[in-house]
C-alpha atoms as a PDB file:
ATOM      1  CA  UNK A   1     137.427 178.154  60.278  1.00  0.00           C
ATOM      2  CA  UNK A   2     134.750 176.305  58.077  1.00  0.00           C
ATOM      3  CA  UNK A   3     134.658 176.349  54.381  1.00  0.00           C
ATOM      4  CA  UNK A   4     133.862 179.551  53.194  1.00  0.00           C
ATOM      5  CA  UNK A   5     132.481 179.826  49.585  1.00  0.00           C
ATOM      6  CA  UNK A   6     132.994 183.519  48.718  1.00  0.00           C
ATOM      7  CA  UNK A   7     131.971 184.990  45.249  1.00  0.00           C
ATOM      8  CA  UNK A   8     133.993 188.074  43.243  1.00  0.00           C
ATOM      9  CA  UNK A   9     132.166 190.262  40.732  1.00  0.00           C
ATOM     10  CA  UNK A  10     134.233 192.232  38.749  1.00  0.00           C
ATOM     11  CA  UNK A  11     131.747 194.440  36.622  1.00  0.00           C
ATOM     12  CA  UNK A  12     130.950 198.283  34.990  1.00  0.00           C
ATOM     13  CA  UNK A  13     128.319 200.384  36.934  1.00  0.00           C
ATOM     14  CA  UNK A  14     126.909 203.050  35.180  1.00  0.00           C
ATOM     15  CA  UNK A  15     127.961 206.417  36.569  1.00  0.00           C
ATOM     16  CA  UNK A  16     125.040 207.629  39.111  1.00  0.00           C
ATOM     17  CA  UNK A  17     122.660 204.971  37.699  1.00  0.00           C
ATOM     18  CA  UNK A  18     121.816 203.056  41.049  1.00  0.00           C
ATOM     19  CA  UNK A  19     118.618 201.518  39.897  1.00  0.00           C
ATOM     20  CA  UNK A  20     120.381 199.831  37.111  1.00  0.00           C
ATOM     21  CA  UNK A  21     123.297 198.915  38.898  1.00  0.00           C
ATOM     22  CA  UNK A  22     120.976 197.309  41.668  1.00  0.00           C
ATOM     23  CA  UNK A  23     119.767 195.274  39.464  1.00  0.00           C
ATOM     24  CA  UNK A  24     122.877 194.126  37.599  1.00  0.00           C
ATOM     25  CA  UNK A  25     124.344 193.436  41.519  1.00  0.00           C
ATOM     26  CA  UNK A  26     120.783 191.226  42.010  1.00  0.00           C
ATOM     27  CA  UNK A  27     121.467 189.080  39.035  1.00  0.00           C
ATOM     28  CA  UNK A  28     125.379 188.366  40.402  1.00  0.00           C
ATOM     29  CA  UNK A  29     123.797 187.937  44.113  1.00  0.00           C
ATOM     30  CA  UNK A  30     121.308 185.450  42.533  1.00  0.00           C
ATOM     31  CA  UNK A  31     123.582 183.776  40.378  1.00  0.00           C
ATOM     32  CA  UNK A  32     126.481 183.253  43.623  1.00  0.00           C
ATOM     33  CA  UNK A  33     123.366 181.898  45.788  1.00  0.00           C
ATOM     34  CA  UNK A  34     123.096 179.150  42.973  1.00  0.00           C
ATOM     35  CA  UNK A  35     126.423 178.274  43.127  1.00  0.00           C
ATOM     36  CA  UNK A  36     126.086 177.867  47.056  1.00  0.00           C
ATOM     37  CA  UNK A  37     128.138 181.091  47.907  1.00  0.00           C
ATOM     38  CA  UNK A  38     128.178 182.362  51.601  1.00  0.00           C
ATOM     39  CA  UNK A  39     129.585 185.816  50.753  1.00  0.00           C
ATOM     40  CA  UNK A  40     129.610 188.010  47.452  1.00  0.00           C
ATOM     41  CA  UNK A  41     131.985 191.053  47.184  1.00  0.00           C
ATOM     42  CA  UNK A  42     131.524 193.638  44.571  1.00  0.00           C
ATOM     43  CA  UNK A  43     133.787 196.791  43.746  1.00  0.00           C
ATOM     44  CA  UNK A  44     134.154 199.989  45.176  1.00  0.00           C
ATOM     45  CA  UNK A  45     131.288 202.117  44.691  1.00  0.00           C
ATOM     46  CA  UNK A  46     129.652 200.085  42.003  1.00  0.00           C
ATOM     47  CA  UNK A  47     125.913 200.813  43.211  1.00  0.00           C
ATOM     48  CA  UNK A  48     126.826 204.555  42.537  1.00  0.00           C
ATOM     49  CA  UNK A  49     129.641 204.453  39.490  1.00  0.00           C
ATOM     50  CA  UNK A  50     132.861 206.164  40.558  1.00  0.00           C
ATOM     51  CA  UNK A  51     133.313 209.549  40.357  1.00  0.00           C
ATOM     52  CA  UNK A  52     135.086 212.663  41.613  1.00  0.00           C
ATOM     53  CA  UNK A  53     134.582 215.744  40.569  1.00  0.00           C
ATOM     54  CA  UNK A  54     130.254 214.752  40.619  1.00  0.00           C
ATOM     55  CA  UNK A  55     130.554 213.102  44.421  1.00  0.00           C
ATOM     56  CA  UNK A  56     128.151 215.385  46.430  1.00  0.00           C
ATOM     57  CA  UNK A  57     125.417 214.556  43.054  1.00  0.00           C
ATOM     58  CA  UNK A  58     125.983 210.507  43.112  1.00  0.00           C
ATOM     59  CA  UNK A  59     126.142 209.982  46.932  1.00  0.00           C
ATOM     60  CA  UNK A  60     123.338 207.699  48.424  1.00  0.00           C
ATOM     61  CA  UNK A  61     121.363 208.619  51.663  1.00  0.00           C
ATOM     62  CA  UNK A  62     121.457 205.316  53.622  1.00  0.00           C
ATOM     63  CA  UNK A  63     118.553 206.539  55.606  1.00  0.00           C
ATOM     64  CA  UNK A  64     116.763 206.286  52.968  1.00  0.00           C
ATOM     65  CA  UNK A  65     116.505 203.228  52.428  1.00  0.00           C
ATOM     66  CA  UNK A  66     116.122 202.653  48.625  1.00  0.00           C
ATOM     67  CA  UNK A  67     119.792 201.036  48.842  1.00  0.00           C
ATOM     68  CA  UNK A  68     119.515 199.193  51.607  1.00  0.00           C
ATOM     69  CA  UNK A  69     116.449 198.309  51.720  1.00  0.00           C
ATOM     70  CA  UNK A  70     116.602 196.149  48.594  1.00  0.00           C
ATOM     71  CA  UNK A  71     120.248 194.746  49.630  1.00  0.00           C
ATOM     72  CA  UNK A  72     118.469 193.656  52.440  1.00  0.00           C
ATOM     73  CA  UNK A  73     116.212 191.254  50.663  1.00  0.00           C
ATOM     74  CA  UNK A  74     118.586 190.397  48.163  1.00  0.00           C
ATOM     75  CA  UNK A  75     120.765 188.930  51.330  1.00  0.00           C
ATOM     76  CA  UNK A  76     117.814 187.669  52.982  1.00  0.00           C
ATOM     77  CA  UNK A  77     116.186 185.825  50.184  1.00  0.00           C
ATOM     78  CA  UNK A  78     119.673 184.144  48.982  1.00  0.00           C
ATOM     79  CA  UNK A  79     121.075 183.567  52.730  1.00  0.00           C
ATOM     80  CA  UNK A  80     123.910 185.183  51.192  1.00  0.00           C
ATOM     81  CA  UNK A  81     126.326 188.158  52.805  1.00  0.00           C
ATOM     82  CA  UNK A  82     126.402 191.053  50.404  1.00  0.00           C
ATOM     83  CA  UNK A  83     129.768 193.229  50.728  1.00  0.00           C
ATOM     84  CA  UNK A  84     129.191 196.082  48.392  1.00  0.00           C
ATOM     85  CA  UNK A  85     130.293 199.854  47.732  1.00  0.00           C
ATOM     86  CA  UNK A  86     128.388 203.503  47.193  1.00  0.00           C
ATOM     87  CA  UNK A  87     129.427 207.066  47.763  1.00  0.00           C
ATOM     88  CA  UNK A  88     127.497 207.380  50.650  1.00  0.00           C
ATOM     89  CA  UNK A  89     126.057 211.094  51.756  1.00  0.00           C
ATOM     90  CA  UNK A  90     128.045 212.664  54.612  1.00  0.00           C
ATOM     91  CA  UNK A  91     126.431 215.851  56.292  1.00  0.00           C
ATOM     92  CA  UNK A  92     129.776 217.458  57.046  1.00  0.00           C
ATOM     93  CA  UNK A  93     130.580 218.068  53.413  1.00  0.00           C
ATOM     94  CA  UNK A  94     131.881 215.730  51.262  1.00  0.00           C
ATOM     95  CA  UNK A  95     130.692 211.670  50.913  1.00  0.00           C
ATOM     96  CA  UNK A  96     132.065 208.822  52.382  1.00  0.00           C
ATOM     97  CA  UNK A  97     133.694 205.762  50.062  1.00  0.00           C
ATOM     98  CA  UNK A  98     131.638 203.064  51.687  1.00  0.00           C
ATOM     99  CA  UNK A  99     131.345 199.259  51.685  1.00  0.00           C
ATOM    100  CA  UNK A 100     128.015 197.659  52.961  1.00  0.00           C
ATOM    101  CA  UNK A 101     128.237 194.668  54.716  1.00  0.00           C
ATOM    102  CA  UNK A 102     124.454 193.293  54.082  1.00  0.00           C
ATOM    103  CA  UNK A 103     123.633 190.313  56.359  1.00  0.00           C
ATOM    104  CA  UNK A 104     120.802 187.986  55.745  1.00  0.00           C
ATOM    105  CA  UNK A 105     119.031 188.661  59.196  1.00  0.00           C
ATOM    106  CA  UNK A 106     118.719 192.244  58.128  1.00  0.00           C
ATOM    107  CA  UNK A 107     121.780 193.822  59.828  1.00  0.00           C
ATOM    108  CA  UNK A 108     123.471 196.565  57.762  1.00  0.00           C
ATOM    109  CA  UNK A 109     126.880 197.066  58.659  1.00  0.00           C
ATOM    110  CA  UNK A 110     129.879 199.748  56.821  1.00  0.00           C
ATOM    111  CA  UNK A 111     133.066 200.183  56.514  1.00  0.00           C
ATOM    112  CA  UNK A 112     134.017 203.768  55.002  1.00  0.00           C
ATOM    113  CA  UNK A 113     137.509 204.181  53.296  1.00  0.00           C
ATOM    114  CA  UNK A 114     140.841 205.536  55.252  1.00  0.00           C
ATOM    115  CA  UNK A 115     142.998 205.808  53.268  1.00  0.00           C
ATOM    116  CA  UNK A 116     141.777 208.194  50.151  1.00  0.00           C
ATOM    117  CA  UNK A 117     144.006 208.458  47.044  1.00  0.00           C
ATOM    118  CA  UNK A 118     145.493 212.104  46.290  1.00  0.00           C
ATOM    119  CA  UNK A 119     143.125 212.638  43.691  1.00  0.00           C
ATOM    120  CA  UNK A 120     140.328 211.677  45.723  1.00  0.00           C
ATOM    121  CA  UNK A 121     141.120 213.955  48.822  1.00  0.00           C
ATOM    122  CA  UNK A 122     139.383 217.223  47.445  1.00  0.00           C
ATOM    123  CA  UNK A 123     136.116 214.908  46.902  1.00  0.00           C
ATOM    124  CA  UNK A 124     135.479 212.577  49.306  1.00  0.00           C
ATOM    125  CA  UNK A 125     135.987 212.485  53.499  1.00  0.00           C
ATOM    126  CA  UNK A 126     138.476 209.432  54.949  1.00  0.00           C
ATOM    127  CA  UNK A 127     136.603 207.006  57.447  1.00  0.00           C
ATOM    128  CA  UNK A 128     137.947 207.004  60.955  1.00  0.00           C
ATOM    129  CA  UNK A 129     137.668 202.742  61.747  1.00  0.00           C
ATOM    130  CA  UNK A 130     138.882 199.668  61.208  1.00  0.00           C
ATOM    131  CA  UNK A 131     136.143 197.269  61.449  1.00  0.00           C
ATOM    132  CA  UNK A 132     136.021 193.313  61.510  1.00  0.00           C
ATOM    133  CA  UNK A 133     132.703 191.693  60.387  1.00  0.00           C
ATOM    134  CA  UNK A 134     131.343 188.314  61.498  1.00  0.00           C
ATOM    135  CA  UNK A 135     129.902 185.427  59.328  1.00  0.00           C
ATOM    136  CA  UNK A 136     129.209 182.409  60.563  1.00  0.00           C
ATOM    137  CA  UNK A 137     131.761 180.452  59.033  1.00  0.00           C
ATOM    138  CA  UNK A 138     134.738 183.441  59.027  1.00  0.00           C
ATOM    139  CA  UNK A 139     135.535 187.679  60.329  1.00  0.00           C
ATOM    140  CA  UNK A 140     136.723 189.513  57.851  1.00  0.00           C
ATOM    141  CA  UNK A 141     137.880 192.948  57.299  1.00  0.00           C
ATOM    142  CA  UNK A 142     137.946 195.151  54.272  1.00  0.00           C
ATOM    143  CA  UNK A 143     140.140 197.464  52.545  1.00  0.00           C
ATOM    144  CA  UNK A 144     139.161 199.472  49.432  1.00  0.00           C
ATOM    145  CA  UNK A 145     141.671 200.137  46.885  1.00  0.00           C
ATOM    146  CA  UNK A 146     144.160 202.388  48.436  1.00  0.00           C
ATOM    147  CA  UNK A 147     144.130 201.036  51.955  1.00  0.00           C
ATOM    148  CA  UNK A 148     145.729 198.120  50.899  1.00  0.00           C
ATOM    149  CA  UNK A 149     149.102 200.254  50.393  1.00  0.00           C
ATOM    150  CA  UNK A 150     149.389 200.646  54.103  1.00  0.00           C
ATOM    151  CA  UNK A 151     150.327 196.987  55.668  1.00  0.00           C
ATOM    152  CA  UNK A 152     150.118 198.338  59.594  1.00  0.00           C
ATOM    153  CA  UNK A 153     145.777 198.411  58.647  1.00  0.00           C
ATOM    154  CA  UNK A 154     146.488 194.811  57.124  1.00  0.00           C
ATOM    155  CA  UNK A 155     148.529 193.965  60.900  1.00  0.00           C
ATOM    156  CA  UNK A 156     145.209 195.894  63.334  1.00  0.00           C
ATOM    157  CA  UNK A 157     142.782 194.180  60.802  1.00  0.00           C
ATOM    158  CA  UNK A 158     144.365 190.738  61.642  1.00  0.00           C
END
């Protein structure tokens, strides 16, 4: 494995303010690319703000684009990998908890939460995958918050 420079941004997103939080993430992503970073990770659903009982209102249509598509360039322009969470829109009910894996070449990749807390069951829909990502320099996988209480994910991950 190579050296791997990977940045952590611990920060507050403002409940269903995307716009804003996009542009707090932009400032992190730009200050990580200074500091020669190859991957930034940010916190579950911070593009969005984390709520329950509002889900279905805060949820993001990737198809869209106005997520992605400025991810995208934020990745591209910093030749940085962006890992990075939103309640994304699911059209059997209830939104996904979902991590974006934003590579500079443009390629969009997710992981969506498995294992949802009790008090998030009523809101949200579980993933169904495991997935590893590749960077150049390391594959990863990703586990959001309550995942990590399950060690057999941890085991298939590795």
């Amino acid at each position: 494995m190579l050296d791997t420079k990977i940045a952590l941004v611990q920060m507050e997103s403002k409940l269903g303010g995307v716009k804003e939080n996009l542009e707090k993430i932009n400032g992190y992503v730009n200050q990580a690319a200074g500091e020669k970073a190859d991957i930034i990770c940010f916190p579950e659903m911070c593009i969005t703000g984390y709520g329950r009982d509002i889900a279905k209102k805060i949820a993001v249509n990737l198809e869209a684009g106005d997520v992605s598509r400025p991810l995208m360039e934020m990745s591209a322009q910093n030749n940085i990998v962006i890992v990075v969470g939103l309640a994304e829109c699911n059209d059997d009910g209830k939104p996904f908890i979902t991590q974006l894996v934003v590579q500079p070449k443009g390629v969009v990749e997710k992981y969506r939460k498995t294992h949802l807390g009790n008090s998030e069951k009523p809101y949200y829909s579980p993933g169904s995958d495991f997935k590893v990502f590749d960077h150049t320099k390391v594959k990863f996988g990703i586990q959001i918050c309550w995942d990590m209480h399950f060690p057999e994910m941890t085991a298939i991950l590795s």
